[in-house]
N, C-alpha and C. Protein backbone atom coordinates (compact mmCIF):
# COMPACT_ATOMS: atom_id res chain seq x y z
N UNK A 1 79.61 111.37 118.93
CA UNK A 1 80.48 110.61 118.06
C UNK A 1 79.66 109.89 116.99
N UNK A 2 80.04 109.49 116.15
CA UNK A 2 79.44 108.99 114.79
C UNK A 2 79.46 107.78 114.57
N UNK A 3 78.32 107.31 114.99
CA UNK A 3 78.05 105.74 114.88
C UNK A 3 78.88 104.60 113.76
N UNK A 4 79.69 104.02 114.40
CA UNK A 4 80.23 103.13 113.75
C UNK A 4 80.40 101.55 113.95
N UNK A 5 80.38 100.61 112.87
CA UNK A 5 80.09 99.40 112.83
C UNK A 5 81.26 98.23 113.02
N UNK A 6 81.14 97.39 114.18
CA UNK A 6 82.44 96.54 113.67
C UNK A 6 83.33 96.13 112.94
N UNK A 7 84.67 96.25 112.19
CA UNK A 7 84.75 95.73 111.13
C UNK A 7 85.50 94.33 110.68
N UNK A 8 85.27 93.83 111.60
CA UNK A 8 85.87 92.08 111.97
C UNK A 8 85.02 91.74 110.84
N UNK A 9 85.41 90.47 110.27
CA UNK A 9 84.90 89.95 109.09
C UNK A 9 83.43 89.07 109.63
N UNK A 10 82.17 89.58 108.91
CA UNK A 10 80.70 88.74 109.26
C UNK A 10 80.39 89.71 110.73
N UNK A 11 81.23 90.35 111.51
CA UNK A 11 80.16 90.97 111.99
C UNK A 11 80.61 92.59 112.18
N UNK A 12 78.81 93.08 111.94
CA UNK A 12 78.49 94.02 111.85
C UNK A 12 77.66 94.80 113.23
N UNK A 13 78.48 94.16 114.16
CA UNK A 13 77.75 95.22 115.27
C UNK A 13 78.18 96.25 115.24
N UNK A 14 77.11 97.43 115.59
CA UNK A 14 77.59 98.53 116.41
C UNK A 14 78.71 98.33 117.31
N UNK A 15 79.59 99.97 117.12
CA UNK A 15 80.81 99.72 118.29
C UNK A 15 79.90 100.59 119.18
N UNK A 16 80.63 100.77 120.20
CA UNK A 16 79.73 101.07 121.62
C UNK A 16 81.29 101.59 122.12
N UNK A 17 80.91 103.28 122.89
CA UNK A 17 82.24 103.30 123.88
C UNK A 17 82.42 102.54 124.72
N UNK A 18 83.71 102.47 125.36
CA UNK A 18 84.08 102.00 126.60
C UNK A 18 85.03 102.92 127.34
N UNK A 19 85.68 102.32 128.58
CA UNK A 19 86.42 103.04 128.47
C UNK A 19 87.98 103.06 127.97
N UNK A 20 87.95 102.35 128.07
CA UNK A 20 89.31 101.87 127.26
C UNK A 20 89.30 102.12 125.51
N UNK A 21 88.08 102.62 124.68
CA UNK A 21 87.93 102.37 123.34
C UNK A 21 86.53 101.96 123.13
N UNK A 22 86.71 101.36 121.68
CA UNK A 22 85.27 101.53 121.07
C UNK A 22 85.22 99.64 121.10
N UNK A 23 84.01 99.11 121.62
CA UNK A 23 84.00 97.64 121.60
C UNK A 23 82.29 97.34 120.75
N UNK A 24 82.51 95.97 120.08
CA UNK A 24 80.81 95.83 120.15
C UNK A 24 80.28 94.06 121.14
N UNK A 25 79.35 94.04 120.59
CA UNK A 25 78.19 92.97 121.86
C UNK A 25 79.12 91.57 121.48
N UNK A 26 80.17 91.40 121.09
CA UNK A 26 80.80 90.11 120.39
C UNK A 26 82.28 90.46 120.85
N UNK A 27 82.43 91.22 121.37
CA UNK A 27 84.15 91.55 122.43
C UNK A 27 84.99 91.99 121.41
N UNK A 28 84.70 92.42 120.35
CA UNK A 28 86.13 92.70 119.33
C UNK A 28 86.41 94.29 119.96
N UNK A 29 87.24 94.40 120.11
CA UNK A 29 88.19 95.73 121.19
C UNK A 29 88.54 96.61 119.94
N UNK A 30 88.50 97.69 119.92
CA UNK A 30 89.59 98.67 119.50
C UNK A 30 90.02 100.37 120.08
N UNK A 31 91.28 100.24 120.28
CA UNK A 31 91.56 101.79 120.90
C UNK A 31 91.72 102.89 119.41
N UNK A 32 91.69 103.91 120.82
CA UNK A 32 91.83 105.12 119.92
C UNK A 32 93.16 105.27 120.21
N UNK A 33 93.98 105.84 118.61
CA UNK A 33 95.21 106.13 118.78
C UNK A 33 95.49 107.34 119.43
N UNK A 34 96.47 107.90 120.13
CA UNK A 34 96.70 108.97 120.80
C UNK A 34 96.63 110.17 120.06
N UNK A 35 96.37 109.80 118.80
CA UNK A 35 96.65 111.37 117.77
C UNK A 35 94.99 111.74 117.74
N UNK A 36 94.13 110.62 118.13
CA UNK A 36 92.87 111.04 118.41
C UNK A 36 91.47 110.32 116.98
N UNK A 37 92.65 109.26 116.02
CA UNK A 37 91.51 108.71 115.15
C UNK A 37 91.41 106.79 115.49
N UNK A 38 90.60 106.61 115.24
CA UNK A 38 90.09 104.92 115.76
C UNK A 38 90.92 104.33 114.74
N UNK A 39 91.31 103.29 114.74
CA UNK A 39 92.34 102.31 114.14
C UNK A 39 91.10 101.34 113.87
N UNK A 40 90.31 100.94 112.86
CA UNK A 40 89.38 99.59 112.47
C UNK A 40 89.86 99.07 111.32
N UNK A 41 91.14 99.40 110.66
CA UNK A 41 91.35 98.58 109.72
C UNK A 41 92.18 96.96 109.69
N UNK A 42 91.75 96.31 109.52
CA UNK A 42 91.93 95.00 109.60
C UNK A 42 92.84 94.18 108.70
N UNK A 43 93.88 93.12 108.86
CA UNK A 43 95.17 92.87 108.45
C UNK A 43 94.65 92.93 106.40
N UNK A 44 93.44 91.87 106.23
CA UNK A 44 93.31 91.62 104.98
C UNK A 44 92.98 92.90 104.19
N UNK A 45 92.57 94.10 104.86
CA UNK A 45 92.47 95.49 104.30
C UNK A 45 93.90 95.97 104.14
N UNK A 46 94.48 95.66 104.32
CA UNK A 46 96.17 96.40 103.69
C UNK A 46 96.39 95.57 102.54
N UNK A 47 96.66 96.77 101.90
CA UNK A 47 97.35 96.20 100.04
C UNK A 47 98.85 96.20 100.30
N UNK A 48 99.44 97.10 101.05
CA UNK A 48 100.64 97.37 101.45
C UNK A 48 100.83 97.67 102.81
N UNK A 49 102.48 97.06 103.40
CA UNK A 49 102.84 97.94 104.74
C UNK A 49 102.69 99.28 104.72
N UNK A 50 102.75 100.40 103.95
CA UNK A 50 102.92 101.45 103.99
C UNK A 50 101.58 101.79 103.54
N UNK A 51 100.32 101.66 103.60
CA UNK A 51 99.12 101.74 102.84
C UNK A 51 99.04 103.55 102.69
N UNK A 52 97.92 103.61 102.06
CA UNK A 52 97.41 104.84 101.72
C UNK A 52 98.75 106.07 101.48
N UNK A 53 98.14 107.52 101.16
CA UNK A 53 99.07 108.36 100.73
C UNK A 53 100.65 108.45 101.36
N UNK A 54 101.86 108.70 100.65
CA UNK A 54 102.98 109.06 101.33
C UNK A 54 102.95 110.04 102.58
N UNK A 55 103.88 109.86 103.29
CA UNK A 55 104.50 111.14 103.77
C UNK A 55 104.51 112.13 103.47
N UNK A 56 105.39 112.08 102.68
CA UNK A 56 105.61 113.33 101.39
C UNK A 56 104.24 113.64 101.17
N UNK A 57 103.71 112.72 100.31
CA UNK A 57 102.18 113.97 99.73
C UNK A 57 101.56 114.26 100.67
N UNK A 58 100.99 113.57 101.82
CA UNK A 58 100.07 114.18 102.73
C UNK A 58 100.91 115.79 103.16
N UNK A 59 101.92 115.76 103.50
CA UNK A 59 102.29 116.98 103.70
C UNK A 59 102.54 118.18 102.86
N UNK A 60 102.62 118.00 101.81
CA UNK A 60 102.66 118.46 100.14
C UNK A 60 101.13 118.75 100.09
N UNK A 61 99.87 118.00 100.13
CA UNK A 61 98.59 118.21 99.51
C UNK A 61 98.13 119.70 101.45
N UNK A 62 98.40 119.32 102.45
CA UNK A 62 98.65 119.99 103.29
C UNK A 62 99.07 121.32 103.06
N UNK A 63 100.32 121.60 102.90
CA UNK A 63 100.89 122.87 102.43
C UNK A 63 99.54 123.48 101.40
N UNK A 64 99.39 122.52 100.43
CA UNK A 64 98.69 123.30 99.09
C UNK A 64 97.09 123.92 99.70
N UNK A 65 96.71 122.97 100.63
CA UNK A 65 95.34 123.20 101.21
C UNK A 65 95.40 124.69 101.92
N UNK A 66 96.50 124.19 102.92
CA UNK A 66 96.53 125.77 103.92
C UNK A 66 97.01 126.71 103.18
N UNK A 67 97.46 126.75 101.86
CA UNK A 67 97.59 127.92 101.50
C UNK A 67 96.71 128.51 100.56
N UNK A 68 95.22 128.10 100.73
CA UNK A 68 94.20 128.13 99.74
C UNK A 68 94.20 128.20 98.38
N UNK A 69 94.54 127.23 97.86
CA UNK A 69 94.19 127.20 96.80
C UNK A 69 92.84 126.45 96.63
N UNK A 70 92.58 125.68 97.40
CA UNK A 70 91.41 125.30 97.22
C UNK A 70 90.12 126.12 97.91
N UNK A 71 89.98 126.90 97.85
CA UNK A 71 88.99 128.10 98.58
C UNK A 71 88.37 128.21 97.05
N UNK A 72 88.30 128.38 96.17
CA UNK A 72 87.43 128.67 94.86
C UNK A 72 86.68 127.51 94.65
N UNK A 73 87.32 126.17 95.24
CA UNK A 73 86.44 124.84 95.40
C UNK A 73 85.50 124.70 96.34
N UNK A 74 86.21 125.66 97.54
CA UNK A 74 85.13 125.13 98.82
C UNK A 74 84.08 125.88 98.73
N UNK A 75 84.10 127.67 98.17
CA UNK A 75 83.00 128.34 98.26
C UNK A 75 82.22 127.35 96.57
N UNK A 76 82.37 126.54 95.39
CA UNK A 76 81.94 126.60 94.72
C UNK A 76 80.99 125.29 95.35
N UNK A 77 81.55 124.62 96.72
CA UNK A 77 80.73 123.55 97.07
C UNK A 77 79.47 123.48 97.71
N UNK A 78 80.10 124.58 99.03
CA UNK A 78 79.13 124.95 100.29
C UNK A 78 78.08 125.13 99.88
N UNK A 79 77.26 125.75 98.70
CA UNK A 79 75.77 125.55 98.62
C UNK A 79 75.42 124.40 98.82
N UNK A 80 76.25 123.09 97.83
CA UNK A 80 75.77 121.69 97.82
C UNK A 80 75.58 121.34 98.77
N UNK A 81 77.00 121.46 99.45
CA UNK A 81 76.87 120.50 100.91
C UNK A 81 75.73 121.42 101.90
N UNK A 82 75.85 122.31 101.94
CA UNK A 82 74.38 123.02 102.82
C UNK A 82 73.53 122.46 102.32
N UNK A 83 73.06 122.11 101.29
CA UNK A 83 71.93 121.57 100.36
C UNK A 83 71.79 120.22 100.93
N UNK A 84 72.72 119.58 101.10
CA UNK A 84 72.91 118.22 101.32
C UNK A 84 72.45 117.78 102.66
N UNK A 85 73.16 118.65 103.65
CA UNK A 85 72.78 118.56 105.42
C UNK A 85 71.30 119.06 105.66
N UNK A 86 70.96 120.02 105.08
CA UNK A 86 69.57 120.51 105.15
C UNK A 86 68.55 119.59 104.42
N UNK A 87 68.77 118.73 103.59
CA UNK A 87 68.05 117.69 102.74
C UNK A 87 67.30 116.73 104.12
N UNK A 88 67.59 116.28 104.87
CA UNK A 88 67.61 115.09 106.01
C UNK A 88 66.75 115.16 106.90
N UNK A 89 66.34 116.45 107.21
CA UNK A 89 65.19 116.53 108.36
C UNK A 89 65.85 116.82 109.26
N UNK A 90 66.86 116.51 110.17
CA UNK A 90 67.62 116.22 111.24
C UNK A 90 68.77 117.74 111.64
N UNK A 91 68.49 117.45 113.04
CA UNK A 91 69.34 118.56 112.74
C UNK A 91 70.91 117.80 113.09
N UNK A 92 70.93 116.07 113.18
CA UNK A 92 72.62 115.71 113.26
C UNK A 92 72.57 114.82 111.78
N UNK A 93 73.05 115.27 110.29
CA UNK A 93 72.59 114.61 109.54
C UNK A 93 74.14 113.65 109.37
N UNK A 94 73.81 112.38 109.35
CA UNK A 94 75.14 111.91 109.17
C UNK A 94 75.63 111.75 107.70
N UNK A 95 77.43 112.31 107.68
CA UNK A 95 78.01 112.55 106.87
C UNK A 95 78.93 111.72 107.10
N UNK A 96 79.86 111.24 105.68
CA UNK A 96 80.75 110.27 105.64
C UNK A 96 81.55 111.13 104.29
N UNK A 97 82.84 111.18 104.60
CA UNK A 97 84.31 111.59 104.08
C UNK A 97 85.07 110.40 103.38
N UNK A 98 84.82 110.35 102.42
CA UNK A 98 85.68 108.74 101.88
C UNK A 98 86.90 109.31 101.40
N UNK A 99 88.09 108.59 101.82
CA UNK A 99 89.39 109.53 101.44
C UNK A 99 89.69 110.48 101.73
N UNK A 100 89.35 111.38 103.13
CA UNK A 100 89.39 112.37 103.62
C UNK A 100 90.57 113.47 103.83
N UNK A 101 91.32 112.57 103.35
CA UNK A 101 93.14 113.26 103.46
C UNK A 101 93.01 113.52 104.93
N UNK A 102 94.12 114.78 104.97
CA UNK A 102 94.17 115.31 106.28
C UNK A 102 92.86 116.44 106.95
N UNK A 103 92.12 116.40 106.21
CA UNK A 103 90.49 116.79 106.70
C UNK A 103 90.67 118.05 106.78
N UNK A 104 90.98 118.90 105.92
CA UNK A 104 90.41 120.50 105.16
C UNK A 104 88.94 120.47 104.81
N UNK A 105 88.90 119.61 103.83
CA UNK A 105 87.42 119.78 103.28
C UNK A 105 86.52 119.60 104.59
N UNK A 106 86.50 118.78 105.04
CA UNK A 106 85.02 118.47 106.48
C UNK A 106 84.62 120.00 107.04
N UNK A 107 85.59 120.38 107.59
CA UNK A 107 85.41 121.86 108.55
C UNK A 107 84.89 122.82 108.05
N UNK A 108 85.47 122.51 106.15
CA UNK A 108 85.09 123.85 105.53
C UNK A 108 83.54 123.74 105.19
N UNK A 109 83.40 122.41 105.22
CA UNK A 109 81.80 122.41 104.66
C UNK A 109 81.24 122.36 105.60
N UNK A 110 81.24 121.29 106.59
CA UNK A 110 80.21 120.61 107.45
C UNK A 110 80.87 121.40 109.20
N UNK A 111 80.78 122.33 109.22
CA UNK A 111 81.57 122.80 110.60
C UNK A 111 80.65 122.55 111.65
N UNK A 112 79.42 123.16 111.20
CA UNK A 112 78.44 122.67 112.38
C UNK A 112 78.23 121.46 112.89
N UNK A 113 78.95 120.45 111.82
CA UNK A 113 78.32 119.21 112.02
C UNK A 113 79.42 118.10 112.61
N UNK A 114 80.63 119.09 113.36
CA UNK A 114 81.34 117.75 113.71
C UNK A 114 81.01 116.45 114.52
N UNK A 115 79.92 116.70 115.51
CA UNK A 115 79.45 115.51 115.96
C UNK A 115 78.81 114.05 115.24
N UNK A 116 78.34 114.47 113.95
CA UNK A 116 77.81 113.50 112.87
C UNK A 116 78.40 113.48 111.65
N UNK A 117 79.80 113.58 111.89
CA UNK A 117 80.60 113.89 110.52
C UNK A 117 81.79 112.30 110.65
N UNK A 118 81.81 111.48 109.63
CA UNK A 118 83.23 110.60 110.16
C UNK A 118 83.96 110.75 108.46
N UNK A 119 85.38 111.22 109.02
CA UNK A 119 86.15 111.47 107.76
C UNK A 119 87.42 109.72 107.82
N UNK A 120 87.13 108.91 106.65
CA UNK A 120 87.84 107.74 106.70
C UNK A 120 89.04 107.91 105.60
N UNK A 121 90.31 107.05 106.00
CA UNK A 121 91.49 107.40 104.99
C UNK A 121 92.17 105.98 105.37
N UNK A 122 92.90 105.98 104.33
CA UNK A 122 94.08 104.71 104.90
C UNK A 122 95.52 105.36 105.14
N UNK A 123 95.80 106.69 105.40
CA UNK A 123 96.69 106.93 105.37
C UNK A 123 96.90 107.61 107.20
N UNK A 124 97.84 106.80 107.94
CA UNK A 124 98.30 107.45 109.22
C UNK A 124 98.39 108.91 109.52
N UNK A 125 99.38 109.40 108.71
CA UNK A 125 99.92 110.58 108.95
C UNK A 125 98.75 111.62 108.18
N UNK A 126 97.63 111.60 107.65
CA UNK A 126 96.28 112.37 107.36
C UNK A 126 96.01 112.64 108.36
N UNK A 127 95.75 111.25 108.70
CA UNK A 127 94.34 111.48 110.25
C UNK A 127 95.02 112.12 111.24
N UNK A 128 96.43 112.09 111.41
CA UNK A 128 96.87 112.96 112.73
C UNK A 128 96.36 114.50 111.89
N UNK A 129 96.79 114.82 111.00
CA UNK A 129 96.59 116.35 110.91
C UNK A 129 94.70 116.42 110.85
N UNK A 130 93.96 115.47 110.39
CA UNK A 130 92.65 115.74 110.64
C UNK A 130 91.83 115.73 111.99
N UNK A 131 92.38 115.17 112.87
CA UNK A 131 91.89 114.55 114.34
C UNK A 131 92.82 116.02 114.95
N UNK A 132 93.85 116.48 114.65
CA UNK A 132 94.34 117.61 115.29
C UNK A 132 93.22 118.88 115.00
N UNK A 133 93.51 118.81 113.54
CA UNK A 133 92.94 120.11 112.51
C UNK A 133 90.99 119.78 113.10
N UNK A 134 90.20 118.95 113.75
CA UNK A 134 88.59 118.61 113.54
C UNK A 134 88.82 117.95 114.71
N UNK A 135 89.01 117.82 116.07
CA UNK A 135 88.64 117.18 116.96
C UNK A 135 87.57 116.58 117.41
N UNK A 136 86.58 117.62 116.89
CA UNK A 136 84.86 116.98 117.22
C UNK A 136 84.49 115.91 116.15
N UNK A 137 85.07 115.86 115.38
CA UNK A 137 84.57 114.99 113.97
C UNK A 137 85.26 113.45 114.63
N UNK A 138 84.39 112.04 113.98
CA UNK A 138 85.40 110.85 114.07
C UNK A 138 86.17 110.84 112.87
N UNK A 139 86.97 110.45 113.08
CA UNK A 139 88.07 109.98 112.21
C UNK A 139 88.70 108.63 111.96
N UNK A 140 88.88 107.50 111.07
CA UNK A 140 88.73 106.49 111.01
C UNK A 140 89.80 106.30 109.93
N UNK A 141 90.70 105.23 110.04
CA UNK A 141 91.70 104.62 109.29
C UNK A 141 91.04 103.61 109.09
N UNK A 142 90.88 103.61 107.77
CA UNK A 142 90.28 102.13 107.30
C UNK A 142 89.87 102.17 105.93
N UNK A 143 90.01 101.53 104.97
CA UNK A 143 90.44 101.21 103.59
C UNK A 143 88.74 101.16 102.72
N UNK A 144 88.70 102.72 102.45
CA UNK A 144 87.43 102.10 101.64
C UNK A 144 86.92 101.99 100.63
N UNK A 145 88.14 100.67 99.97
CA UNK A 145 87.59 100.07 98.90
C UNK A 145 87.31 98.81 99.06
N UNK A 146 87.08 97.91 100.64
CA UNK A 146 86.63 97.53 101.54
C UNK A 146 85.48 97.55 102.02
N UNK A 147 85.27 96.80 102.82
CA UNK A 147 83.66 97.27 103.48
C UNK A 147 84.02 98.32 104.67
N UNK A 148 83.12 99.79 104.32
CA UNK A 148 82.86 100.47 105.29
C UNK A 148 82.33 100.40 106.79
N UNK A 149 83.16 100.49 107.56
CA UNK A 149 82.52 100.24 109.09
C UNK A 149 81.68 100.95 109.32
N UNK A 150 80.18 101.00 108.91
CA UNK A 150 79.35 102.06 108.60
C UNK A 150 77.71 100.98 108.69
N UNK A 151 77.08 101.09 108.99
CA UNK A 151 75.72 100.50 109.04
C UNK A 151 75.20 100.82 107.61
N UNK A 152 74.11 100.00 107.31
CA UNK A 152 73.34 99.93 105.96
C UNK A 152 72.75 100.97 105.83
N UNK A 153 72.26 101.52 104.90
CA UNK A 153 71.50 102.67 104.97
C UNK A 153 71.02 103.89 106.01
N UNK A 154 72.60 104.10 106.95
CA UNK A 154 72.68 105.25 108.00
C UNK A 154 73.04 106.57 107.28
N UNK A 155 73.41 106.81 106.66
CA UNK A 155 74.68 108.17 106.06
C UNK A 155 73.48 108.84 105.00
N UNK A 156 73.33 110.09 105.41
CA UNK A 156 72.62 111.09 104.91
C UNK A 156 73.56 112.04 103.56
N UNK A 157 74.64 112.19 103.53
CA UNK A 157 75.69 112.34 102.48
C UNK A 157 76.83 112.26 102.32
N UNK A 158 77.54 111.50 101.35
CA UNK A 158 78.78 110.89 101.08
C UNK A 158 79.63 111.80 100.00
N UNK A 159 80.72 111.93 100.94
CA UNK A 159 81.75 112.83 100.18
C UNK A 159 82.51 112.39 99.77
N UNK A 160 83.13 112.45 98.64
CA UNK A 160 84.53 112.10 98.04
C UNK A 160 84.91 113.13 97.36
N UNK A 161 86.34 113.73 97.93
CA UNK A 161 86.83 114.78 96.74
C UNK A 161 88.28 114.67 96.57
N UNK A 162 88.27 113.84 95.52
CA UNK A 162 89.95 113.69 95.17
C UNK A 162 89.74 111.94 95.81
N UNK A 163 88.83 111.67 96.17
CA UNK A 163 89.71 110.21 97.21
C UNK A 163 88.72 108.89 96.57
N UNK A 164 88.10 108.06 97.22
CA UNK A 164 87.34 106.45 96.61
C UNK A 164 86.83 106.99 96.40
N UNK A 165 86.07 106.19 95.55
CA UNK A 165 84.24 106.26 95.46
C UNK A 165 83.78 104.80 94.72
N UNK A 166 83.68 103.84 95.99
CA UNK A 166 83.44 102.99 96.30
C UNK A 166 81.97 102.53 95.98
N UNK A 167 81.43 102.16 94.30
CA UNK A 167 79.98 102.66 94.15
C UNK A 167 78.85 101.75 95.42
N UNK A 168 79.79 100.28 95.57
CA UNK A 168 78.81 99.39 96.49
C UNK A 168 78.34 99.29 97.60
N UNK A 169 79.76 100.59 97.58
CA UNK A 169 79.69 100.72 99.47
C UNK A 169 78.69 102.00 99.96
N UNK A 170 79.47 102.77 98.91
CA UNK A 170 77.95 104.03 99.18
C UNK A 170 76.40 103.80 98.82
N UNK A 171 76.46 103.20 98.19
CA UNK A 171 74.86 102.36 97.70
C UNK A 171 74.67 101.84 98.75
N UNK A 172 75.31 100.60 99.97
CA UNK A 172 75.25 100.24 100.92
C UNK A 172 74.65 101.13 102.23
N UNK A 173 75.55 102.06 101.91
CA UNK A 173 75.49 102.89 103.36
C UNK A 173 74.66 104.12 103.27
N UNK A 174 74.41 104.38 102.11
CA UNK A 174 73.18 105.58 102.08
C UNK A 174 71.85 105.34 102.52
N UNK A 175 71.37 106.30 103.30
CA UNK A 175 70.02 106.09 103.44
C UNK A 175 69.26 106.39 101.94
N UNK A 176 67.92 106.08 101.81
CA UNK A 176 67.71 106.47 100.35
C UNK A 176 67.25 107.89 100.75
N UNK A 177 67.43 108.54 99.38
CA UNK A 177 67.80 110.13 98.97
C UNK A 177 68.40 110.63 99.74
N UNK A 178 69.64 110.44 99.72
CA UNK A 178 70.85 110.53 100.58
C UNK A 178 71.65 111.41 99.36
N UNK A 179 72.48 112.16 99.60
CA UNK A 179 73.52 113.43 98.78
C UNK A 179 74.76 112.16 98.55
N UNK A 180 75.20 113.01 97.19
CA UNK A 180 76.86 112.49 97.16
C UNK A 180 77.49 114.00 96.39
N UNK A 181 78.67 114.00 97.68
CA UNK A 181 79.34 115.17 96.59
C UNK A 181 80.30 114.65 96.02
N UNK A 182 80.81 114.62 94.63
CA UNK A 182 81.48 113.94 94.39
C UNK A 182 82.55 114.77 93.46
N UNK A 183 83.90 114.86 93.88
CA UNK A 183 85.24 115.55 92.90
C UNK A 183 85.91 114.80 92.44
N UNK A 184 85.89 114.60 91.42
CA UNK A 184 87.03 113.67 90.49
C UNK A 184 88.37 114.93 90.23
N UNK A 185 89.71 113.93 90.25
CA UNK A 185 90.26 115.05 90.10
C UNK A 185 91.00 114.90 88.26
N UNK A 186 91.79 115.80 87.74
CA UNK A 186 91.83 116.07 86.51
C UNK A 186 93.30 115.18 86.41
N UNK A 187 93.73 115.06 85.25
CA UNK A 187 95.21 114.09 84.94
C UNK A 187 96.26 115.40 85.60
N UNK A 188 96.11 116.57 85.53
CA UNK A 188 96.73 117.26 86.22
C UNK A 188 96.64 117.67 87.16
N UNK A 189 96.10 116.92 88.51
CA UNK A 189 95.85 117.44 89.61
C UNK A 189 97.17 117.47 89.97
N UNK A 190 96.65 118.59 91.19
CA UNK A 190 97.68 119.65 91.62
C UNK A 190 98.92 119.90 91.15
């Protein structure tokens, strides 16, 4: 599983399994939801009750994924991201998903790497189809235009495609010469 950091306000411990969930050395508790992604987002991280993508679109950007249209993106990536995991020395290089949607992109790039892969979103109904769709990968609800529940300079390459890009937080959390893949999307996306 993919090392992750308290995200209670001022502290930054490591979470640690249990069995009940993920805890750190200061008792702050959190379970895993039954759909299989960690819940660390915290009351002052919601902009809204309904945070992150609709209903509707997650299942809309879903449809569009599984029916490849984005396959001319993923083969135009996979050199990078191979480029990126092979950059590190390691053979578990840790990767971070900012805005991960319902987690197409992770599998297609980083398949080998679900044990050191964490894809983060603020949207509920993503992470069930990503924690279904990537079981080995963590998966994390939590807002990151926020502080990342992520240690300082751990993350070997930071993805964003279509989602944040949080410049303080990835500066934060990169190790140095650390990858970013980064997709902006166009005024006419999808």
């Amino acid at each position: 599983m993919f090392q992750l950091c308290c995200p209670v306000r001022n502290c930054t411990s490591h979470l640690e399994p249990r069995k009940t969930g993920l805890a750190c050395a200061f008792g702050h508790h959190f379970d895993r939801a039954r759909e299989g992604y960690w819940s660390l987002i915290q009351p002052q991280d919601r902009k809204s009750v309904k945070a992150g993508d609709s209903d509707a679109a997650v299942l809309a950007r879903h449809r569009w994924l599984t029916s490849g249209h984005a396959n001319q993106l993923m083969r135009f990536l996979s050199p990078l991201a191979d480029a990126a995991a092979s950059n590190t020395g390691s053979e578990h290089p840790r990767i971070v998903d900012l805005g991960c949607g319902e987690g197409s992109f992770g599998p297609a790039l980083f398949n080998e790497f679900a044990d050191s892969f964490c894809g983060i979103d603020l949207s509920k109904r993503a992470l069930r189809f990503a924690a279904r769709g990537w079981a080995g990968a963590t998966w994390v609800l939590a807002n990151a235009d926020r502080t990342l529940p992520i240690a300082d300079t751990s993350v070997d390459c930071v993805v964003s495609l279509f989602g944040r890009r949080p410049a303080s937080e990835i500066s934060r959390i990169a190790k140095p010469g650390a990858r970013c893949i980064i997709a902006v999307p166009a005024e006419d996306d999808l």
